[in-house]
C-alpha atoms as a PDB file:
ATOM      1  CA  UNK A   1       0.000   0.000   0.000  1.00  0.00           C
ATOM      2  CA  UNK A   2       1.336   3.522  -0.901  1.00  0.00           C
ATOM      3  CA  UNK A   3       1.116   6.418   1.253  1.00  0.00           C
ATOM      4  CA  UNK A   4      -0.605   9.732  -0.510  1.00  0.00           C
ATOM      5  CA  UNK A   5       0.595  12.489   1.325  1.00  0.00           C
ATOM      6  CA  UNK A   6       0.751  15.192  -1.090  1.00  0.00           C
ATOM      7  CA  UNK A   7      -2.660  14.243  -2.823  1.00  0.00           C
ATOM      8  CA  UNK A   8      -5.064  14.594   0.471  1.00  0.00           C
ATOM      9  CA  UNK A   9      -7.515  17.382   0.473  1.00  0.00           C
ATOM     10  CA  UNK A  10      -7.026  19.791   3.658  1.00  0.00           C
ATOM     11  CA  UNK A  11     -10.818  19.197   4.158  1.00  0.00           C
ATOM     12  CA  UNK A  12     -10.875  15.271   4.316  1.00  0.00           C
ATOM     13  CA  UNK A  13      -7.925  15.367   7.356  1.00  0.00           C
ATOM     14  CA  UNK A  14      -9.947  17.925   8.833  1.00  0.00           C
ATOM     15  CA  UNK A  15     -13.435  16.175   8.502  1.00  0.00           C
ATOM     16  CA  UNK A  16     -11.733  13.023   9.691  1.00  0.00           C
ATOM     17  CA  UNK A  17      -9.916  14.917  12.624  1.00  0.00           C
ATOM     18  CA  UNK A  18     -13.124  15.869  13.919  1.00  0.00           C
ATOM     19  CA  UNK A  19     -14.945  12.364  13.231  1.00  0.00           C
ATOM     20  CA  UNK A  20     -11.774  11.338  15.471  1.00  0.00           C
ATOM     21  CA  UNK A  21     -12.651  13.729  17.959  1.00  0.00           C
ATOM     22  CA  UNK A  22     -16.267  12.795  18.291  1.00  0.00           C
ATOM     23  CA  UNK A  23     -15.242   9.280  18.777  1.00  0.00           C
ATOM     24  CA  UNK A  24     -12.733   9.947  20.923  1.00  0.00           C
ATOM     25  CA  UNK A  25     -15.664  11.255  23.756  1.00  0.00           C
ATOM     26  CA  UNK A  26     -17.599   7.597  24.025  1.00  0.00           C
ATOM     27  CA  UNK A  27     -13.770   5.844  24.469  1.00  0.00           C
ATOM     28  CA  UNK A  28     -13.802   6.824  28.269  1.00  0.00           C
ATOM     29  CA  UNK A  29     -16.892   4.555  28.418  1.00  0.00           C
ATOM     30  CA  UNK A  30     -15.384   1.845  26.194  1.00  0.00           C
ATOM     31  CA  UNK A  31     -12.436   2.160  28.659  1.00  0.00           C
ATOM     32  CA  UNK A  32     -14.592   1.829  31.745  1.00  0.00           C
ATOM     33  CA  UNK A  33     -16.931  -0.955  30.459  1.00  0.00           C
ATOM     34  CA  UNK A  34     -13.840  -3.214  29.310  1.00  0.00           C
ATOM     35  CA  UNK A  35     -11.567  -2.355  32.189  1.00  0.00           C
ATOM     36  CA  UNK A  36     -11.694  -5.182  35.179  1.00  0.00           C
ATOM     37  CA  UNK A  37     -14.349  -5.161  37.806  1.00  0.00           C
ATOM     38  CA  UNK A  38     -12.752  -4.645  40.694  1.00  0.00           C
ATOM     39  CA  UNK A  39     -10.986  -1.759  39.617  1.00  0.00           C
ATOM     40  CA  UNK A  40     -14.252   0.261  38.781  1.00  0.00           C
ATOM     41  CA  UNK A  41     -13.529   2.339  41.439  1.00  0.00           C
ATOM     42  CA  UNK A  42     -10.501   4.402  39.506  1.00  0.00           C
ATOM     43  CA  UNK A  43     -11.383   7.273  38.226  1.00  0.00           C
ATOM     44  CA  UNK A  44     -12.296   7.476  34.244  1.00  0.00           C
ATOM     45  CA  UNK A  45      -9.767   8.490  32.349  1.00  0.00           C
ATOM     46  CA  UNK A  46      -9.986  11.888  30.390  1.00  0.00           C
ATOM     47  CA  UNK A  47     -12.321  12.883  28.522  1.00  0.00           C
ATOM     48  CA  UNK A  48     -10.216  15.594  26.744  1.00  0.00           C
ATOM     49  CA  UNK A  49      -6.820  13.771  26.367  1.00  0.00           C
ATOM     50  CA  UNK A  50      -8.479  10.586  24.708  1.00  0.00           C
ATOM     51  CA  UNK A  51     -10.548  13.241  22.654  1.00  0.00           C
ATOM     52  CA  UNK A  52      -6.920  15.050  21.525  1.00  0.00           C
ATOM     53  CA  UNK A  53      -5.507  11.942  21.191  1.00  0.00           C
ATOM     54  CA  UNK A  54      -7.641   9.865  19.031  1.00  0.00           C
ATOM     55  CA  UNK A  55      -8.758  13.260  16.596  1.00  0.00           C
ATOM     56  CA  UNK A  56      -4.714  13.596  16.549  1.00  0.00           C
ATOM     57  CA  UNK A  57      -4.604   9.828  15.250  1.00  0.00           C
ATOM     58  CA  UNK A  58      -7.364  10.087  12.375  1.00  0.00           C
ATOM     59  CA  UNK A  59      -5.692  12.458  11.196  1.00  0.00           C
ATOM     60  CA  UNK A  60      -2.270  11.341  10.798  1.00  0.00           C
ATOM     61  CA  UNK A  61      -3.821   8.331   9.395  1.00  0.00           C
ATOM     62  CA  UNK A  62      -5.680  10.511   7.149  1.00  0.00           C
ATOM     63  CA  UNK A  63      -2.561  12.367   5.647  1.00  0.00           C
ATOM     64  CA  UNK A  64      -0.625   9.023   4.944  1.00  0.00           C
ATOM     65  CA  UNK A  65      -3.615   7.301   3.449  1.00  0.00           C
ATOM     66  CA  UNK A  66      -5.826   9.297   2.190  1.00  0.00           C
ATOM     67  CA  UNK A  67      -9.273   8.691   1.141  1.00  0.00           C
ATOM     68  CA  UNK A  68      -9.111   5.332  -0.050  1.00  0.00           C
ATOM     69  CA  UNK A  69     -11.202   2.386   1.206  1.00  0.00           C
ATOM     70  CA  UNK A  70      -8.423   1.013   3.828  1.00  0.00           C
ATOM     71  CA  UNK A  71      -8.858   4.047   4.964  1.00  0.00           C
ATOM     72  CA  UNK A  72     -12.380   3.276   7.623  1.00  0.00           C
ATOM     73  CA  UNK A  73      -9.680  -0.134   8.365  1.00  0.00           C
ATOM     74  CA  UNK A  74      -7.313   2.099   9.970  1.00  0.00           C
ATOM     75  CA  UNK A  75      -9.070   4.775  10.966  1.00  0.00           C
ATOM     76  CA  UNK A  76     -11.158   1.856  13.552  1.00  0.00           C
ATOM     77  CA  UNK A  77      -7.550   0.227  13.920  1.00  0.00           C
ATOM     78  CA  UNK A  78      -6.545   3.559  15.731  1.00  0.00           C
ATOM     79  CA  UNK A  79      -9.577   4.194  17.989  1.00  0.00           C
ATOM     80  CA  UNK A  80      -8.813   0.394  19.168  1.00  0.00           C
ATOM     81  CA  UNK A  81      -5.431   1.262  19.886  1.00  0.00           C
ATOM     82  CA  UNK A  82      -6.588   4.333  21.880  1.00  0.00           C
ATOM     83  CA  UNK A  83      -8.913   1.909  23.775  1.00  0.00           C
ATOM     84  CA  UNK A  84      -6.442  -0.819  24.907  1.00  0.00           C
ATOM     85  CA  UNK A  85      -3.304   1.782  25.525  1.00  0.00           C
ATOM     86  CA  UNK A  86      -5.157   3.333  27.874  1.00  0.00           C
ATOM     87  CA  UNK A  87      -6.725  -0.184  29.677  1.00  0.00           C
ATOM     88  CA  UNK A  88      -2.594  -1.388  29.669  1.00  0.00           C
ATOM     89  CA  UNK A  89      -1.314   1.360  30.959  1.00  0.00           C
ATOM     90  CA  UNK A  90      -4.257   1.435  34.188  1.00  0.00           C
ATOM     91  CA  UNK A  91      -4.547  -1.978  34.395  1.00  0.00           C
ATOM     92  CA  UNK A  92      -1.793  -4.605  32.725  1.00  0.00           C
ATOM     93  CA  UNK A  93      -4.564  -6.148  30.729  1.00  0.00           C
ATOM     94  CA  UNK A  94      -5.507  -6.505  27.131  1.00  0.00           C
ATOM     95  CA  UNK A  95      -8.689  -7.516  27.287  1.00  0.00           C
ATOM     96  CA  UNK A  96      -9.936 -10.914  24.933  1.00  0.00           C
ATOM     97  CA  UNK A  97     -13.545  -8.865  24.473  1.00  0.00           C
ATOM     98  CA  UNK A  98     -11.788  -5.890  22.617  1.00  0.00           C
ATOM     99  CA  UNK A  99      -8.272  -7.337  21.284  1.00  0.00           C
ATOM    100  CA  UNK A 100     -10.696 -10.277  19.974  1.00  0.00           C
ATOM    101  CA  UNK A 101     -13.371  -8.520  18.181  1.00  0.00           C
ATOM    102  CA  UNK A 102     -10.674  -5.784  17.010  1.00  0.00           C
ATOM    103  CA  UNK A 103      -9.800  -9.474  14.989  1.00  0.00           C
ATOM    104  CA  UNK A 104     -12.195 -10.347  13.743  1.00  0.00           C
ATOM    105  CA  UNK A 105     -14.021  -6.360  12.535  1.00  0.00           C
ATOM    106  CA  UNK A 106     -10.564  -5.505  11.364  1.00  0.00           C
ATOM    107  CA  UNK A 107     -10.309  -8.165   8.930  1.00  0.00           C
ATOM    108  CA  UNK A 108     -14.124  -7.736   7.614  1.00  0.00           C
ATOM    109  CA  UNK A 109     -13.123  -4.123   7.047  1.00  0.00           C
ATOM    110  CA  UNK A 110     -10.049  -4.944   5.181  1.00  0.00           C
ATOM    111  CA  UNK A 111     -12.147  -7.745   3.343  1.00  0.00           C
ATOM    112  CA  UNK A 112     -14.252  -4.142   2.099  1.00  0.00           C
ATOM    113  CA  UNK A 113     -10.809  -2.777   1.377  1.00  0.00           C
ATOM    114  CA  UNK A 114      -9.491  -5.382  -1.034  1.00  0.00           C
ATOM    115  CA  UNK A 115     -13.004  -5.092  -2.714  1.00  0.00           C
ATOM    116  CA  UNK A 116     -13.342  -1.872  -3.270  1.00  0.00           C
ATOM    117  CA  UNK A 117      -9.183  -1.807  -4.583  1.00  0.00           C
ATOM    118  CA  UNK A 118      -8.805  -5.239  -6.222  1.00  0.00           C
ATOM    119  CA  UNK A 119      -6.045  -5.599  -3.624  1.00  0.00           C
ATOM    120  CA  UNK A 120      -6.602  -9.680  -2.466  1.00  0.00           C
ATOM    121  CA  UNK A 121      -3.019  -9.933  -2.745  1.00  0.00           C
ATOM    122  CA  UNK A 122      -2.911  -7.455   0.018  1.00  0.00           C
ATOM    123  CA  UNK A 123      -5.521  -9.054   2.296  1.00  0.00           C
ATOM    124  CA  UNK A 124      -3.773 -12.809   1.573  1.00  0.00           C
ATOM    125  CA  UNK A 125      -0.586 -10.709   3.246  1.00  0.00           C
ATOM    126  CA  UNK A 126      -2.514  -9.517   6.070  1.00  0.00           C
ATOM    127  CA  UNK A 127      -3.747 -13.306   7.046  1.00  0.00           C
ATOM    128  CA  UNK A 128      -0.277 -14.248   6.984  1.00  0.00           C
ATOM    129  CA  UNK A 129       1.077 -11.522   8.329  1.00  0.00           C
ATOM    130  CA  UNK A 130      -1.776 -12.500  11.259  1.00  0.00           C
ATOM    131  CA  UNK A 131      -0.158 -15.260  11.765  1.00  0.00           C
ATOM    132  CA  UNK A 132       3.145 -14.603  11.755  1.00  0.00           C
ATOM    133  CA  UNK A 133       3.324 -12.416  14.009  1.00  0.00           C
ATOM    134  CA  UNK A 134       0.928 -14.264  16.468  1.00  0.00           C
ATOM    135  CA  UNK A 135       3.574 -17.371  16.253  1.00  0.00           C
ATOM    136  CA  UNK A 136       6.405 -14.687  16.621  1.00  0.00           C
ATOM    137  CA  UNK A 137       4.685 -13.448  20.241  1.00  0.00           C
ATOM    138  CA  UNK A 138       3.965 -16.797  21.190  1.00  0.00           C
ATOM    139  CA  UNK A 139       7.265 -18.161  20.744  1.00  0.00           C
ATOM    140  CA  UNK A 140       8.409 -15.139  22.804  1.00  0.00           C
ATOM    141  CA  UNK A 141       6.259 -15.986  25.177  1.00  0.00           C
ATOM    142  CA  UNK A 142       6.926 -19.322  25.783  1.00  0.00           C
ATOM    143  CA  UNK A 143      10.484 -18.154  26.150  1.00  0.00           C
ATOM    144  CA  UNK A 144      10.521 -15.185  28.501  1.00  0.00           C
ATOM    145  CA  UNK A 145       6.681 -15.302  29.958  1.00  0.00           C
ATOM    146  CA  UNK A 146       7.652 -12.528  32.563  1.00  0.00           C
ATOM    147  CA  UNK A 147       7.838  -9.897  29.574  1.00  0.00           C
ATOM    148  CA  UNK A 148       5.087 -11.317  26.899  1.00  0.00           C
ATOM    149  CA  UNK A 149       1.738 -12.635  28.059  1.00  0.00           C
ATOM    150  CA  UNK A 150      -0.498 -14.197  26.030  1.00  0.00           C
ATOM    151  CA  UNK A 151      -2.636 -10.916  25.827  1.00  0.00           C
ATOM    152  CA  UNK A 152       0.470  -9.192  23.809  1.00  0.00           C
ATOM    153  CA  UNK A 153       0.334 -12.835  21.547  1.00  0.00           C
ATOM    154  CA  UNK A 154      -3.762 -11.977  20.965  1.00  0.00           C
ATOM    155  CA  UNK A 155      -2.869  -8.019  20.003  1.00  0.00           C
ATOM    156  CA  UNK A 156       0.384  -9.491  17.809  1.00  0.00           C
ATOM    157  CA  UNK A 157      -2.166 -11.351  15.167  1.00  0.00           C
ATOM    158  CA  UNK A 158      -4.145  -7.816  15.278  1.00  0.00           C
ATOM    159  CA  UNK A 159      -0.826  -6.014  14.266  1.00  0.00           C
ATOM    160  CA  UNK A 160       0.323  -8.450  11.809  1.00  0.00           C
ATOM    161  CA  UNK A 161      -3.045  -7.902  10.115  1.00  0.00           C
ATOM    162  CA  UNK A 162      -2.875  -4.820   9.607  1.00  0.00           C
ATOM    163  CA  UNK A 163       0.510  -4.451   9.129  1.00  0.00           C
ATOM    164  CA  UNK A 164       0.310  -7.564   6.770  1.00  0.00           C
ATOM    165  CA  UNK A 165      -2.378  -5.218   4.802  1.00  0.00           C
ATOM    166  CA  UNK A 166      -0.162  -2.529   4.330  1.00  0.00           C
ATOM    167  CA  UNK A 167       3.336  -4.582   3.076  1.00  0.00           C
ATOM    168  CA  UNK A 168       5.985  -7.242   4.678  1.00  0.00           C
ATOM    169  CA  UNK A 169       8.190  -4.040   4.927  1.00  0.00           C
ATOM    170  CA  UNK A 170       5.487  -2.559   7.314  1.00  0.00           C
ATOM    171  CA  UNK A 171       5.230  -5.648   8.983  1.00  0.00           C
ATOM    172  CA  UNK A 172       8.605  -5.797  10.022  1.00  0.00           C
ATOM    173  CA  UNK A 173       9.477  -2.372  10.350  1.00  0.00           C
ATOM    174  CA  UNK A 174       6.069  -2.671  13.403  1.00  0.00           C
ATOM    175  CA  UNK A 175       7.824  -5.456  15.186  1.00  0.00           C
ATOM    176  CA  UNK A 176      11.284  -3.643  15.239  1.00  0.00           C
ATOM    177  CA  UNK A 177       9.622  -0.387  17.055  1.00  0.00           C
ATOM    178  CA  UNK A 178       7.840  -2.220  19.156  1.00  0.00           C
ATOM    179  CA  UNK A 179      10.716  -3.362  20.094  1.00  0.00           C
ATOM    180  CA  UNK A 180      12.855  -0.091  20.169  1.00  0.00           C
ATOM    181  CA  UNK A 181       9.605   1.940  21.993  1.00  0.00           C
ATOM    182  CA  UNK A 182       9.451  -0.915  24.813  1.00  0.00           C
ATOM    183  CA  UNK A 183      13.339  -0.740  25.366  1.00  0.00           C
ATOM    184  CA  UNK A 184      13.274   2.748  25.784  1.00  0.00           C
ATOM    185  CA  UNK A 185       9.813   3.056  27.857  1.00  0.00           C
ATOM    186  CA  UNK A 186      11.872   0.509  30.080  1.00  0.00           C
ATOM    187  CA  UNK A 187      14.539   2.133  30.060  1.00  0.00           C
ATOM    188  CA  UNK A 188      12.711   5.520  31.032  1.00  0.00           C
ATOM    189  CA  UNK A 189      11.399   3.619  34.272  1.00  0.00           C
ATOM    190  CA  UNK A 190      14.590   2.360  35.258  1.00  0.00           C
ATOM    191  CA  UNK A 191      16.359   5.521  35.055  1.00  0.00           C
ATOM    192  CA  UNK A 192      13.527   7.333  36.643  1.00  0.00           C
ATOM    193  CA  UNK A 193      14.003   4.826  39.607  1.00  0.00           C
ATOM    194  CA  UNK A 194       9.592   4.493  39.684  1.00  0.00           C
ATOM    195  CA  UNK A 195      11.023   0.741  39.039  1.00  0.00           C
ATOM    196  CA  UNK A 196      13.880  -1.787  39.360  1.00  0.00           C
ATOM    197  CA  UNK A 197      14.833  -4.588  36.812  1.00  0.00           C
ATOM    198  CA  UNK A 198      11.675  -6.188  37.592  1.00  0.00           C
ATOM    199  CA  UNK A 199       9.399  -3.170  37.160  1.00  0.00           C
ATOM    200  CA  UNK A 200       6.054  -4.520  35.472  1.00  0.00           C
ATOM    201  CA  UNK A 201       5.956  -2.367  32.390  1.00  0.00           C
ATOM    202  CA  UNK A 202       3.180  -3.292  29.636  1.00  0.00           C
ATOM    203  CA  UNK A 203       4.422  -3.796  26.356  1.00  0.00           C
ATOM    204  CA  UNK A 204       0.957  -3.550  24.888  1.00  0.00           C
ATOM    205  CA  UNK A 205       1.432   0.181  24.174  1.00  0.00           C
ATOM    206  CA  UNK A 206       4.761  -0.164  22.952  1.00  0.00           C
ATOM    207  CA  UNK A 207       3.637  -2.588  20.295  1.00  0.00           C
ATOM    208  CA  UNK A 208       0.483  -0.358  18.833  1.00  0.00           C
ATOM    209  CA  UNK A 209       2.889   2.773  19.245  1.00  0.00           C
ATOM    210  CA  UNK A 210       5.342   1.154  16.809  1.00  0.00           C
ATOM    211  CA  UNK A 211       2.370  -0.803  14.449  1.00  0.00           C
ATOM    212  CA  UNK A 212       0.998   2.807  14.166  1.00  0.00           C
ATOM    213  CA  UNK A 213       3.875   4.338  13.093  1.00  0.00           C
ATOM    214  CA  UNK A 214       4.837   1.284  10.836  1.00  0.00           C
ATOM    215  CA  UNK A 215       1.269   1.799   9.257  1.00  0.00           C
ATOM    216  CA  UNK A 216       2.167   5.973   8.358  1.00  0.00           C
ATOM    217  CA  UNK A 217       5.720   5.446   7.502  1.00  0.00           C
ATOM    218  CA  UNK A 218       6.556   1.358   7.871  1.00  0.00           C
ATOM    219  CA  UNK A 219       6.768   0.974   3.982  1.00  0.00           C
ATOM    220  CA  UNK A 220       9.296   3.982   3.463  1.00  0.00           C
ATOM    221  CA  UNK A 221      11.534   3.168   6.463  1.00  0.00           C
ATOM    222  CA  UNK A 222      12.168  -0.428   5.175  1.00  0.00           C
ATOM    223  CA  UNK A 223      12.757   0.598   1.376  1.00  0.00           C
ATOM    224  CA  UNK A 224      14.604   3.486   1.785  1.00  0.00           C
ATOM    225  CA  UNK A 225      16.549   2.455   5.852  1.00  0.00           C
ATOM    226  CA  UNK A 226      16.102  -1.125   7.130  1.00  0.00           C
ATOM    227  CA  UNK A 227      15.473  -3.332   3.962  1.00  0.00           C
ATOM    228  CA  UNK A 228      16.976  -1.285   0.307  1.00  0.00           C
ATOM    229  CA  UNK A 229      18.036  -4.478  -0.833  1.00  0.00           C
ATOM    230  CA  UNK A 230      14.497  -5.869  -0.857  1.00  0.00           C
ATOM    231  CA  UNK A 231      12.840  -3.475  -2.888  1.00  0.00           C
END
């Protein structure tokens, strides 16, 4: 998938910053309704920073796609990501009844996608990618269990779909940030001495940071940085 920076209309970004923005109100209430039980007494998260946040994120997907018809794909790929950073970062937890259904909507609206563009090449690489990166997590898991649980495995096969969608260069270039962003969020921690060596930090929102960035910019970074031989 190509990135269309110079062709977007000012308008569309905006219109779709301000669709982001609307959404971005009811995600306190997602966040509340899939957050655990016992911890209902915490208070909501904000109303205003998820509202910033997720109009900030439709449009940044906006520039790099576009209107196109991936375009609804990624724009609900990004209001899920809001969702479950937000439910990590309160609560270590990536919940089965959003990471699960984030599955199975995100491949019927890339299903639309490869209709609307002829692209079933793409959506044959986003299955795979699916699963790659699921088997990649679980491996990981299996090995080190103390820093990947078997929610990160469930949100890997999310990221390797869309990732998958966009290119194998993408796909890669999402794992390596992940990655990267985790090793320095750790990092962070340590140095801020909040935490030791054993400090529990999610990796859930180090893995959407880096497959959002991977969907914007993944593609370019491995043709013209990580993979030039490839392309």
């Amino acid at each position: 998938m190509q990135t269309v920076v110079e062709a977007v209309p000012l308008w569309s970004v905006l219109v779709t910053c301000l669709v982001g923005g609307v959404i971005g109100s009811f995600l306190p209430r997602v966040v509340v309704r899939y957050s655990p039980v016992a911890d209902e007494q915490m208070s909501p998260p904000s109303r205003p920073l998820l509202v910033a946040a997720t109009a900030a994120l439709f449009a940044l997907v906006a520039v790099f796609l576009g209107p196109s018809w991936e375009l609804p794909a990624y724009l609900f790929f990004a209001a899920v990501a809001v969702v479950l950073t937000v439910i990590d970062l309160r609560h270590h937890l990536l919940p089965n009844a959003v990471v699960l259904p984030a599955l199975s909507i995100g491949f019927v609206l890339l299903i639309v996608a490869s209709a609307g563009e002829g692209a079933w090449g793409a959506l044959l690489r986003a299955v795979l990618g699916a699963l790659v990166l699921f088997v990649l997590y679980l491996v990981l898991a299996l090995i080190s269990p103390a820093g990947i649980g078997m929610g990160d495995v469930k949100l890997a096969a999310v990221l390797g779909l869309f990732l998958g969608y966009q290119g194998w260069g993408a796909l890669f270039v999402g794992a390596v940030l992940a990655s990267v962003i985790g090793a320095v969020v750790g990092l962070g921690v340590l140095a801020s001495r909040r935490g030791g060596l054993r400090s529990d930090v999610p990796f859930g929102p180090s893995m959407l940071a880096g497959a959002l960035l991977a969907v914007v910019v993944g593609e370019w970074m491995a043709r013209e940085y990580l993979l030039p031989g490839l392309y």
